[in-house]
PDB file of N, CA and C in Angstrom:
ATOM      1  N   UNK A   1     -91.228-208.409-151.130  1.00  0.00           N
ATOM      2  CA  UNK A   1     -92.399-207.703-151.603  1.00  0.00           C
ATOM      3  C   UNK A   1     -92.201-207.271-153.052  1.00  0.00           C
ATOM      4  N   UNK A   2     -93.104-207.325-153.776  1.00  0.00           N
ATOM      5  CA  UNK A   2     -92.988-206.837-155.159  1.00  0.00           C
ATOM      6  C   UNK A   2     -94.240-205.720-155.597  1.00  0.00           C
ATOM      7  N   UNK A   3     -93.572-204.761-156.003  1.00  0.00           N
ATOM      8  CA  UNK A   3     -94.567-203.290-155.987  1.00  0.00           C
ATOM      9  C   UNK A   3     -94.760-202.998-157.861  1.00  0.00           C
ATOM     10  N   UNK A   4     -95.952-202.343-157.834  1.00  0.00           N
ATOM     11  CA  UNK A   4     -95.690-201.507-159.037  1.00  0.00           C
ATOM     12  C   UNK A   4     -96.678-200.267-158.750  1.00  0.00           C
ATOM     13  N   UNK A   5     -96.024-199.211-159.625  1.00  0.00           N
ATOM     14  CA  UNK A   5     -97.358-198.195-160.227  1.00  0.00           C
ATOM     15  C   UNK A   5     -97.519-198.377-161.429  1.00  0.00           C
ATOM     16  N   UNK A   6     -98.732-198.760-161.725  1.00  0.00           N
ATOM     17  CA  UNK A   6     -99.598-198.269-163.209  1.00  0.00           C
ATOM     18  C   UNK A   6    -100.512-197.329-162.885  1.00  0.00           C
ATOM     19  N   UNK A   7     -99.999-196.703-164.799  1.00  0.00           N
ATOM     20  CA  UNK A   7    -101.038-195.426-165.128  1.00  0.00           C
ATOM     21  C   UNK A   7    -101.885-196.314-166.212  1.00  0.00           C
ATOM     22  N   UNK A   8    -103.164-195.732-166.007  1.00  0.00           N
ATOM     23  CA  UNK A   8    -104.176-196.559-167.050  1.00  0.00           C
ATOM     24  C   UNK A   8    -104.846-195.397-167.949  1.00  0.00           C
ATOM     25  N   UNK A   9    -104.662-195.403-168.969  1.00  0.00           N
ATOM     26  CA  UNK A   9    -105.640-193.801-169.458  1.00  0.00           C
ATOM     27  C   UNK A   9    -106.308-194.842-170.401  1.00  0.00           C
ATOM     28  N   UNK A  10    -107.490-193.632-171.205  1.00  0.00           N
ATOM     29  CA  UNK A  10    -108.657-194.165-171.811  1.00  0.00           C
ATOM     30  C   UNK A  10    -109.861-193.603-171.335  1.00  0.00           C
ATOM     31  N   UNK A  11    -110.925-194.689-171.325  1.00  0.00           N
ATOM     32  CA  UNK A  11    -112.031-194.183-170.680  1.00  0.00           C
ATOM     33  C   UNK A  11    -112.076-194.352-169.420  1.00  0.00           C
ATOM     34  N   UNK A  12    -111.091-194.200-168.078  1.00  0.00           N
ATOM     35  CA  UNK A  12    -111.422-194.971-167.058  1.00  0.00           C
ATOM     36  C   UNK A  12    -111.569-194.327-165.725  1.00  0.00           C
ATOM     37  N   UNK A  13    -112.405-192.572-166.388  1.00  0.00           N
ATOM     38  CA  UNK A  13    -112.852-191.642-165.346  1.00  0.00           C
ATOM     39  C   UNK A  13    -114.249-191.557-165.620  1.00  0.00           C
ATOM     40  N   UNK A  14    -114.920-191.454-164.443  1.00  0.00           N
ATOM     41  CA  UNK A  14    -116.644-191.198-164.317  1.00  0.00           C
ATOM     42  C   UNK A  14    -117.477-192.640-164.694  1.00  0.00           C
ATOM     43  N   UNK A  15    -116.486-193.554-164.906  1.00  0.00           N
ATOM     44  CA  UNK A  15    -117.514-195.433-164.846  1.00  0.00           C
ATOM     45  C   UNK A  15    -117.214-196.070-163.948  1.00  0.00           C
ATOM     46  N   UNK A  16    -116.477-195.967-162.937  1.00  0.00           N
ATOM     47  CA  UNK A  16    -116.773-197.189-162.159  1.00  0.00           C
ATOM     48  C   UNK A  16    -115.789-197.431-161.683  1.00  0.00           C
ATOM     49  N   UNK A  17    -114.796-197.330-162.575  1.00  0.00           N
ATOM     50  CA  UNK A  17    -112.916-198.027-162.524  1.00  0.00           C
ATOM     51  C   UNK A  17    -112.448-197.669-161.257  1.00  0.00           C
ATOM     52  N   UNK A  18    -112.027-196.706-161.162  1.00  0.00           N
ATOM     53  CA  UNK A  18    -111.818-197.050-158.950  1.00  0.00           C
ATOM     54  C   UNK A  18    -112.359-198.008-158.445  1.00  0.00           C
ATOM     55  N   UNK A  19    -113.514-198.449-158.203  1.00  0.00           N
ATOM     56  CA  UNK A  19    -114.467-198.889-157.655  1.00  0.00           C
ATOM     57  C   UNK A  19    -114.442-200.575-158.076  1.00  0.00           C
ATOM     58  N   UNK A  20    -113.814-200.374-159.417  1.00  0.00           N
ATOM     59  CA  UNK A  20    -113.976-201.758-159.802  1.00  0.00           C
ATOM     60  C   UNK A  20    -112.775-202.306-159.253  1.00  0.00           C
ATOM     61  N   UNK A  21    -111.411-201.898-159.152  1.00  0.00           N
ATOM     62  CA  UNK A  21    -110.179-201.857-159.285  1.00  0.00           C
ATOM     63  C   UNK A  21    -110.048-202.138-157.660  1.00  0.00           C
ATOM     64  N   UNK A  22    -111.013-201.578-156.485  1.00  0.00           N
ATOM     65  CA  UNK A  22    -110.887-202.085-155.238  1.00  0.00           C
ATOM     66  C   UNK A  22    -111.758-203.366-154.985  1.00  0.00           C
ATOM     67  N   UNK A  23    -112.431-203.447-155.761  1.00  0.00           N
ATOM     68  CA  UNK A  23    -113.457-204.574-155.588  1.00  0.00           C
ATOM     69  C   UNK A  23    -112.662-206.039-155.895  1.00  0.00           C
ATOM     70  N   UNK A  24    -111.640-205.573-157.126  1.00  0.00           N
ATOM     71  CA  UNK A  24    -110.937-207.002-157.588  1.00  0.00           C
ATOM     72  C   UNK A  24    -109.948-207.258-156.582  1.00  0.00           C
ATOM     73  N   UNK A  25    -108.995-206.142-155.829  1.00  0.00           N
ATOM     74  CA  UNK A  25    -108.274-206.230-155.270  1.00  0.00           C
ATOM     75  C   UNK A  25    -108.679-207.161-153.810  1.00  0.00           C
ATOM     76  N   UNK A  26    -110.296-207.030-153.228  1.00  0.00           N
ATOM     77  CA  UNK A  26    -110.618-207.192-152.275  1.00  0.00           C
ATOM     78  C   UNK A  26    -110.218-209.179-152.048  1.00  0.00           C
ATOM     79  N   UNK A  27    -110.200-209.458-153.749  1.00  0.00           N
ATOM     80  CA  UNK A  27    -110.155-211.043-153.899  1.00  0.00           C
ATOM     81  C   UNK A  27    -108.465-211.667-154.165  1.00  0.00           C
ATOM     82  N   UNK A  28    -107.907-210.560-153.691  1.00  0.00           N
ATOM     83  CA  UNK A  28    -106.063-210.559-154.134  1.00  0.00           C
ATOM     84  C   UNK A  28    -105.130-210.358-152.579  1.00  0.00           C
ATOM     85  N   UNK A  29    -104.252-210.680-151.959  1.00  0.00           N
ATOM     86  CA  UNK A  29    -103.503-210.236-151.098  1.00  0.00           C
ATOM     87  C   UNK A  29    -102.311-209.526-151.661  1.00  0.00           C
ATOM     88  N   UNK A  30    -103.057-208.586-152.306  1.00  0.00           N
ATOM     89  CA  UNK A  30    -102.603-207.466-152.229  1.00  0.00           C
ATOM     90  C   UNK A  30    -103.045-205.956-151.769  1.00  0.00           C
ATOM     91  N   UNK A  31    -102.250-205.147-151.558  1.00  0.00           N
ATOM     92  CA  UNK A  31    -102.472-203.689-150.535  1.00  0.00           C
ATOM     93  C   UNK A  31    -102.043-202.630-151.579  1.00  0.00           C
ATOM     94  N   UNK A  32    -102.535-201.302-151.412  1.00  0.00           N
ATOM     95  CA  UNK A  32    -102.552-200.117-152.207  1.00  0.00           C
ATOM     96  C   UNK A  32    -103.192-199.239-151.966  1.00  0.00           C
ATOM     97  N   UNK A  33    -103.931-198.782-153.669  1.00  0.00           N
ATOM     98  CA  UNK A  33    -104.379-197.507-153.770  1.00  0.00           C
ATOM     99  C   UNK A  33    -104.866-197.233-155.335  1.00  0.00           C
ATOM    100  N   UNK A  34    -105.651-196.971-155.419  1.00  0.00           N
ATOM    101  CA  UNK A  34    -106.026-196.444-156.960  1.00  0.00           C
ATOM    102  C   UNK A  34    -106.599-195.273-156.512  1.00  0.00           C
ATOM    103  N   UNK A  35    -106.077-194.633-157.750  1.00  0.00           N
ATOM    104  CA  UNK A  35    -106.769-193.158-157.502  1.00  0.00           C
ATOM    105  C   UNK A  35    -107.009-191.749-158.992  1.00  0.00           C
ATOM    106  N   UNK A  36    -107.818-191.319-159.341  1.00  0.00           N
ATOM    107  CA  UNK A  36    -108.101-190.415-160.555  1.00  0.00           C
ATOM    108  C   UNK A  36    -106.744-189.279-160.946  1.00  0.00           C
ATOM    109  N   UNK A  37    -106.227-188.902-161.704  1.00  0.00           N
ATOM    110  CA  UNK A  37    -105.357-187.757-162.196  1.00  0.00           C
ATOM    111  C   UNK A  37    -105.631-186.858-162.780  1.00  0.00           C
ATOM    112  N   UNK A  38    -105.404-185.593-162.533  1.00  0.00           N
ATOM    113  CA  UNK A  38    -106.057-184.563-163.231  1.00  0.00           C
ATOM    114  C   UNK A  38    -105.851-184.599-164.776  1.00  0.00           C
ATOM    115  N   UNK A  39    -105.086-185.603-165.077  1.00  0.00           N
ATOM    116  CA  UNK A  39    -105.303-185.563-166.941  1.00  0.00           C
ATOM    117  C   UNK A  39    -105.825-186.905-167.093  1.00  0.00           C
ATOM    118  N   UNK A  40    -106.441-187.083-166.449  1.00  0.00           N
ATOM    119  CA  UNK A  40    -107.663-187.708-167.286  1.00  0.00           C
ATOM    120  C   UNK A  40    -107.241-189.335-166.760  1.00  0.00           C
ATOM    121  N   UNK A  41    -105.882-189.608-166.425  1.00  0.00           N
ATOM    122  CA  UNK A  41    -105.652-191.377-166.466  1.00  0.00           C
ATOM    123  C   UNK A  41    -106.248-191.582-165.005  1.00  0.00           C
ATOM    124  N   UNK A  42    -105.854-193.055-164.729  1.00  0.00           N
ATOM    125  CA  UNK A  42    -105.670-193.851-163.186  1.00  0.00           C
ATOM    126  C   UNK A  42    -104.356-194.154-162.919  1.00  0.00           C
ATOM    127  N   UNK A  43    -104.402-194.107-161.348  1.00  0.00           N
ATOM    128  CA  UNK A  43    -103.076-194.700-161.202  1.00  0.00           C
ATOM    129  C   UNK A  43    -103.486-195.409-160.127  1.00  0.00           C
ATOM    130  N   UNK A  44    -102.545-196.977-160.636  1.00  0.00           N
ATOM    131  CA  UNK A  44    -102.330-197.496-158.784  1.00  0.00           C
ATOM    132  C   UNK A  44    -101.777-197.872-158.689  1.00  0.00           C
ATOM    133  N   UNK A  45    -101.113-197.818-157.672  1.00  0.00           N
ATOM    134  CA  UNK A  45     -99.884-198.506-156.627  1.00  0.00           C
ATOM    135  C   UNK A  45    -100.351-199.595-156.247  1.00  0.00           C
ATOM    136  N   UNK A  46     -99.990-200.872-156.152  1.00  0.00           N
ATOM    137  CA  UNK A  46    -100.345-202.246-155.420  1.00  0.00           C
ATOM    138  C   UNK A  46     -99.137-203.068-155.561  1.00  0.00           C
ATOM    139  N   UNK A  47     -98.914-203.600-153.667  1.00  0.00           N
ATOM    140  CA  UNK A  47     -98.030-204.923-153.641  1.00  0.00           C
ATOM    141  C   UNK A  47     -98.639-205.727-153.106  1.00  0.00           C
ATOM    142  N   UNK A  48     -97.714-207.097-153.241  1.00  0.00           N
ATOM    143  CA  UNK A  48     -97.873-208.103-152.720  1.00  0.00           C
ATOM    144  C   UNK A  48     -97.084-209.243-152.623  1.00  0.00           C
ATOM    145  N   UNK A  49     -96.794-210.036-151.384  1.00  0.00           N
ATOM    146  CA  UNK A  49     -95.705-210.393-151.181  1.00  0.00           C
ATOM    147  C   UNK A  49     -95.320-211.450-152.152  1.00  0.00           C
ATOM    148  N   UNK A  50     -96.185-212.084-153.082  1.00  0.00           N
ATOM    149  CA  UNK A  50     -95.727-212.819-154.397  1.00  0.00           C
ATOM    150  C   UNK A  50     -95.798-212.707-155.560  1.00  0.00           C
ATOM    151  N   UNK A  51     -95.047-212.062-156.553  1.00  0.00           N
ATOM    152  CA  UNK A  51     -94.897-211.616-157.694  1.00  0.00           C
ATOM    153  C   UNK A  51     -96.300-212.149-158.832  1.00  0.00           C
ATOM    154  N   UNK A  52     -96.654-213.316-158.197  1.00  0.00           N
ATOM    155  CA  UNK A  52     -97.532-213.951-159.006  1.00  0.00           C
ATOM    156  C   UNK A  52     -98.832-213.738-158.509  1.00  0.00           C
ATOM    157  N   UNK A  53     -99.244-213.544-157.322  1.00  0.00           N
ATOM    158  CA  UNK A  53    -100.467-212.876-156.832  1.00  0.00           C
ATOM    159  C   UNK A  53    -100.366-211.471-157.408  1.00  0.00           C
ATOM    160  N   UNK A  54     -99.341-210.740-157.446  1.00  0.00           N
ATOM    161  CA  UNK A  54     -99.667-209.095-157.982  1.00  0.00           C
ATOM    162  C   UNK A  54    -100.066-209.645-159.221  1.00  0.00           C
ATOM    163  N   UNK A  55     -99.131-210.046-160.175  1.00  0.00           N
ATOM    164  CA  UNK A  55     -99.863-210.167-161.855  1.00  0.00           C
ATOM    165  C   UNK A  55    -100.755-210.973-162.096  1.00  0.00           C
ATOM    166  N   UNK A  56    -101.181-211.611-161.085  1.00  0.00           N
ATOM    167  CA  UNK A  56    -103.160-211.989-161.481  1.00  0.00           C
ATOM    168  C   UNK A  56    -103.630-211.436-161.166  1.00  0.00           C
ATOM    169  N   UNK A  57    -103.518-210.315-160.180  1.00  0.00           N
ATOM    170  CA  UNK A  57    -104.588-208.766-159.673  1.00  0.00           C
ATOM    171  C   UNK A  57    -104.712-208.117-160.650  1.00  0.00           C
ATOM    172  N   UNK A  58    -103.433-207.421-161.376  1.00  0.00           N
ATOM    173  CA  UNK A  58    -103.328-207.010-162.790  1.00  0.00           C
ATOM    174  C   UNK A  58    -104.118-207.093-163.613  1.00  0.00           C
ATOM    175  N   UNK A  59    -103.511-208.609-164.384  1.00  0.00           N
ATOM    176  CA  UNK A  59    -104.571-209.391-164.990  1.00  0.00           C
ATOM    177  C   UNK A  59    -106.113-209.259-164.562  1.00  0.00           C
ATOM    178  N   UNK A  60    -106.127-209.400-163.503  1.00  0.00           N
ATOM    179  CA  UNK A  60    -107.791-209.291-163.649  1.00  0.00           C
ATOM    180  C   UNK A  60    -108.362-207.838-164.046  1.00  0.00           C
ATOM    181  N   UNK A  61    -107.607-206.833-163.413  1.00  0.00           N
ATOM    182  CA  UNK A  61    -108.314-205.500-163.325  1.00  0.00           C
ATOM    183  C   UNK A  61    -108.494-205.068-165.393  1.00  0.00           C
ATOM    184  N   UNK A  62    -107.179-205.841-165.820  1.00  0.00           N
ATOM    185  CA  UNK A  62    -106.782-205.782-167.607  1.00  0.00           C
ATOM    186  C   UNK A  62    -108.193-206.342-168.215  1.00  0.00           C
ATOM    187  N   UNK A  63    -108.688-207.603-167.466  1.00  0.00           N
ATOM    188  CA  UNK A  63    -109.730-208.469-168.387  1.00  0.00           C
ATOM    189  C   UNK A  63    -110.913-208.073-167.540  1.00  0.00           C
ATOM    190  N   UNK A  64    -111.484-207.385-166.559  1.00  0.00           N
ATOM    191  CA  UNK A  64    -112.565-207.341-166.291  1.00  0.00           C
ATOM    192  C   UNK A  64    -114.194-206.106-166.991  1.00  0.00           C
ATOM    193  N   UNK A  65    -114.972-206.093-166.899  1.00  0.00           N
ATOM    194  CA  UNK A  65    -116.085-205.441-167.479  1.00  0.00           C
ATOM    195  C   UNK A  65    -115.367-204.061-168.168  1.00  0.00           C
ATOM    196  N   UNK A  66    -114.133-203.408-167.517  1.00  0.00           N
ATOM    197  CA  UNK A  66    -114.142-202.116-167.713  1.00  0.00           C
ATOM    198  C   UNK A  66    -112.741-202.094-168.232  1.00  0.00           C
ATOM    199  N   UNK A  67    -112.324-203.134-168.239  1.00  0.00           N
ATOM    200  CA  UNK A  67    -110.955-203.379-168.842  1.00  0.00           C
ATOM    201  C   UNK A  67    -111.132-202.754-170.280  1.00  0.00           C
ATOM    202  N   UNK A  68    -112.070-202.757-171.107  1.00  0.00           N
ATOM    203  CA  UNK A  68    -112.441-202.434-172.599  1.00  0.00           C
ATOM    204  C   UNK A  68    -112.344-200.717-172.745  1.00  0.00           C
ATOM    205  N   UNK A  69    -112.497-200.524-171.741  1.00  0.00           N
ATOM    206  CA  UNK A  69    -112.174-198.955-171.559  1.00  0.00           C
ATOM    207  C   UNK A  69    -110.749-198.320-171.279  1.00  0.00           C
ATOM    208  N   UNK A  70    -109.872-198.993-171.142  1.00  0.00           N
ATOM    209  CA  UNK A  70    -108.350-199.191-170.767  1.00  0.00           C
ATOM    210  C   UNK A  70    -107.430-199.086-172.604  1.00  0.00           C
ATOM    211  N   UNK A  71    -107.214-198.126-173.096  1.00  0.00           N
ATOM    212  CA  UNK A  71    -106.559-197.397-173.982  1.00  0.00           C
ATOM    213  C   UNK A  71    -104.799-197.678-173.775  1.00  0.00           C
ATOM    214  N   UNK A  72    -104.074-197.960-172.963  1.00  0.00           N
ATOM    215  CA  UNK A  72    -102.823-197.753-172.776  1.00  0.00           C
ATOM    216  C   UNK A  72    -102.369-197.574-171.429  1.00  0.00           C
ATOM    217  N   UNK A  73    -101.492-198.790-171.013  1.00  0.00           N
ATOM    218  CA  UNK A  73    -101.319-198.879-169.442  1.00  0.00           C
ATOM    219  C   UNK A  73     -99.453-198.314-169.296  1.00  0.00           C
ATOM    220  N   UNK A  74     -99.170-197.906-168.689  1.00  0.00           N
ATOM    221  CA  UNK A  74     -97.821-197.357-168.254  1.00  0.00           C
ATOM    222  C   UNK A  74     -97.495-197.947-166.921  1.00  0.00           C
ATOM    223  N   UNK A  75     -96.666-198.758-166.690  1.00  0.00           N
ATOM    224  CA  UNK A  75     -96.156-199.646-165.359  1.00  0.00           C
ATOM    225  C   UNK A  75     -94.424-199.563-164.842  1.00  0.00           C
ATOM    226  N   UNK A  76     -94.494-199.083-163.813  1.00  0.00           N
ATOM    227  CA  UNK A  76     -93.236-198.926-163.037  1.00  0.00           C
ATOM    228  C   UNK A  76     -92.650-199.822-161.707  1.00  0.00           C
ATOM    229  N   UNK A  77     -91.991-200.105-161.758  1.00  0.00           N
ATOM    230  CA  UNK A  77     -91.665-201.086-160.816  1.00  0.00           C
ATOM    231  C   UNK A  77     -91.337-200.241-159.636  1.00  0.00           C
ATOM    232  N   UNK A  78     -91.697-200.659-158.087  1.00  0.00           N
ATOM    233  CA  UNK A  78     -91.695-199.829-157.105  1.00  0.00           C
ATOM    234  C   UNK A  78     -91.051-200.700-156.019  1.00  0.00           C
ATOM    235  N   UNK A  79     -90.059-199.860-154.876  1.00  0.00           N
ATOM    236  CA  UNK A  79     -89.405-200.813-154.071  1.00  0.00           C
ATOM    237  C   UNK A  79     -90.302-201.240-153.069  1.00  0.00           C
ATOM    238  N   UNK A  80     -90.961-200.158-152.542  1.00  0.00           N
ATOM    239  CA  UNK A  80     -92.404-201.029-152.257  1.00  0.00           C
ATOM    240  C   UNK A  80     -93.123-200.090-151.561  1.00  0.00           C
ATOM    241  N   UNK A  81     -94.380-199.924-150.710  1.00  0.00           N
ATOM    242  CA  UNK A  81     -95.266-198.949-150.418  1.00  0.00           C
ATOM    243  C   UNK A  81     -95.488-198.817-149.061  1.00  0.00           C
ATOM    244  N   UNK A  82     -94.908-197.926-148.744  1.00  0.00           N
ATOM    245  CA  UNK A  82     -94.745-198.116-146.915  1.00  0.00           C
ATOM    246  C   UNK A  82     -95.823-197.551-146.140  1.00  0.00           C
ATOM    247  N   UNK A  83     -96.156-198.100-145.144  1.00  0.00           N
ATOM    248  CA  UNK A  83     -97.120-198.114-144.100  1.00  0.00           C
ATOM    249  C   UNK A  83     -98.459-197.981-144.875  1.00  0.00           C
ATOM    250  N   UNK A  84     -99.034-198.709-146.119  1.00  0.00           N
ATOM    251  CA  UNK A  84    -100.184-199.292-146.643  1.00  0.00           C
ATOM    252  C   UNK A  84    -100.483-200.635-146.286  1.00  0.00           C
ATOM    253  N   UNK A  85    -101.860-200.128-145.762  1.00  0.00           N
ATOM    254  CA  UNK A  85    -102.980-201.399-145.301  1.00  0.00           C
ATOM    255  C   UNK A  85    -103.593-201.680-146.269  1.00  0.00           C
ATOM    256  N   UNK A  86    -104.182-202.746-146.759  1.00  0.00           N
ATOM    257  CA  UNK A  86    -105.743-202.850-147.297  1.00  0.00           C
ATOM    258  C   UNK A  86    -105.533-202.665-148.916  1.00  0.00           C
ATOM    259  N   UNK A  87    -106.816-201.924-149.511  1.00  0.00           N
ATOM    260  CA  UNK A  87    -106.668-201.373-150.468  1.00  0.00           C
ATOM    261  C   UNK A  87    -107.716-200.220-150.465  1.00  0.00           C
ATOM    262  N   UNK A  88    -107.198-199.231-151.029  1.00  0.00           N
ATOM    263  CA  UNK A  88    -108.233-198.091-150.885  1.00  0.00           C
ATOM    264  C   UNK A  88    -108.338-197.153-152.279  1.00  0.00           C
ATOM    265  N   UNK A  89    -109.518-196.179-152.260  1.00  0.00           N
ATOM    266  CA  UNK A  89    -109.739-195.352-153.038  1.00  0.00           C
ATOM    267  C   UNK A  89    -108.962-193.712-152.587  1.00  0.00           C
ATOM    268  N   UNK A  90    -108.166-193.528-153.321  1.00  0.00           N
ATOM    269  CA  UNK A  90    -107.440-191.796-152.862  1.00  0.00           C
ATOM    270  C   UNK A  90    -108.255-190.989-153.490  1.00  0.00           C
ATOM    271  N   UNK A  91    -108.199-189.748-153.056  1.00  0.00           N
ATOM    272  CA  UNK A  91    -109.445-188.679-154.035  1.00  0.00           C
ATOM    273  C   UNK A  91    -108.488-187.801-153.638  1.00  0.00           C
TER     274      UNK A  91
END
């Protein structure tokens, strides 16, 4: 399994970006979580069992409509995300 967390800051509270960020995922086999931070960034956790399916999820969420709103991404490598299904929105 190959995990990461990214933080995304910029504009990517009150447009959409959660929302967009589960929608891309829905087309990826990958599982997680995106979710808002009280200073203002995103964060999400997402794996998937091939290094190369996670960084085209990435990639997409980087190049899609709201990607232009994405100021500076921060990425951590994670051993991996236990007992996550799916992909979801945290609040």
């Amino acid at each position: 399994m190959h995990a990461r967390q990214i933080f995304y800051s910029g504009y990517v509270q009150g447009v959409g970006f959660r929302y967009t960020v589960r929608r891309i995922a829905s087309g990826y086999e990958v599982t997680g979580w995106v979710k808002n931070l009280p200073d203002g960034r995103v964060e999400v956790q997402a794996m998937a069992e091939e290094r190369q399916e996670l960084e085209e999820f990435l990639d997409a969420v980087r190049t899609s409509a709201l990607g232009g709103n994405i100021r500076n991404v921060e990425m951590n490598s994670l051993e991996s995300l236990p007992r996550v299904r799916g992909f979801s929105i945290v609040h």
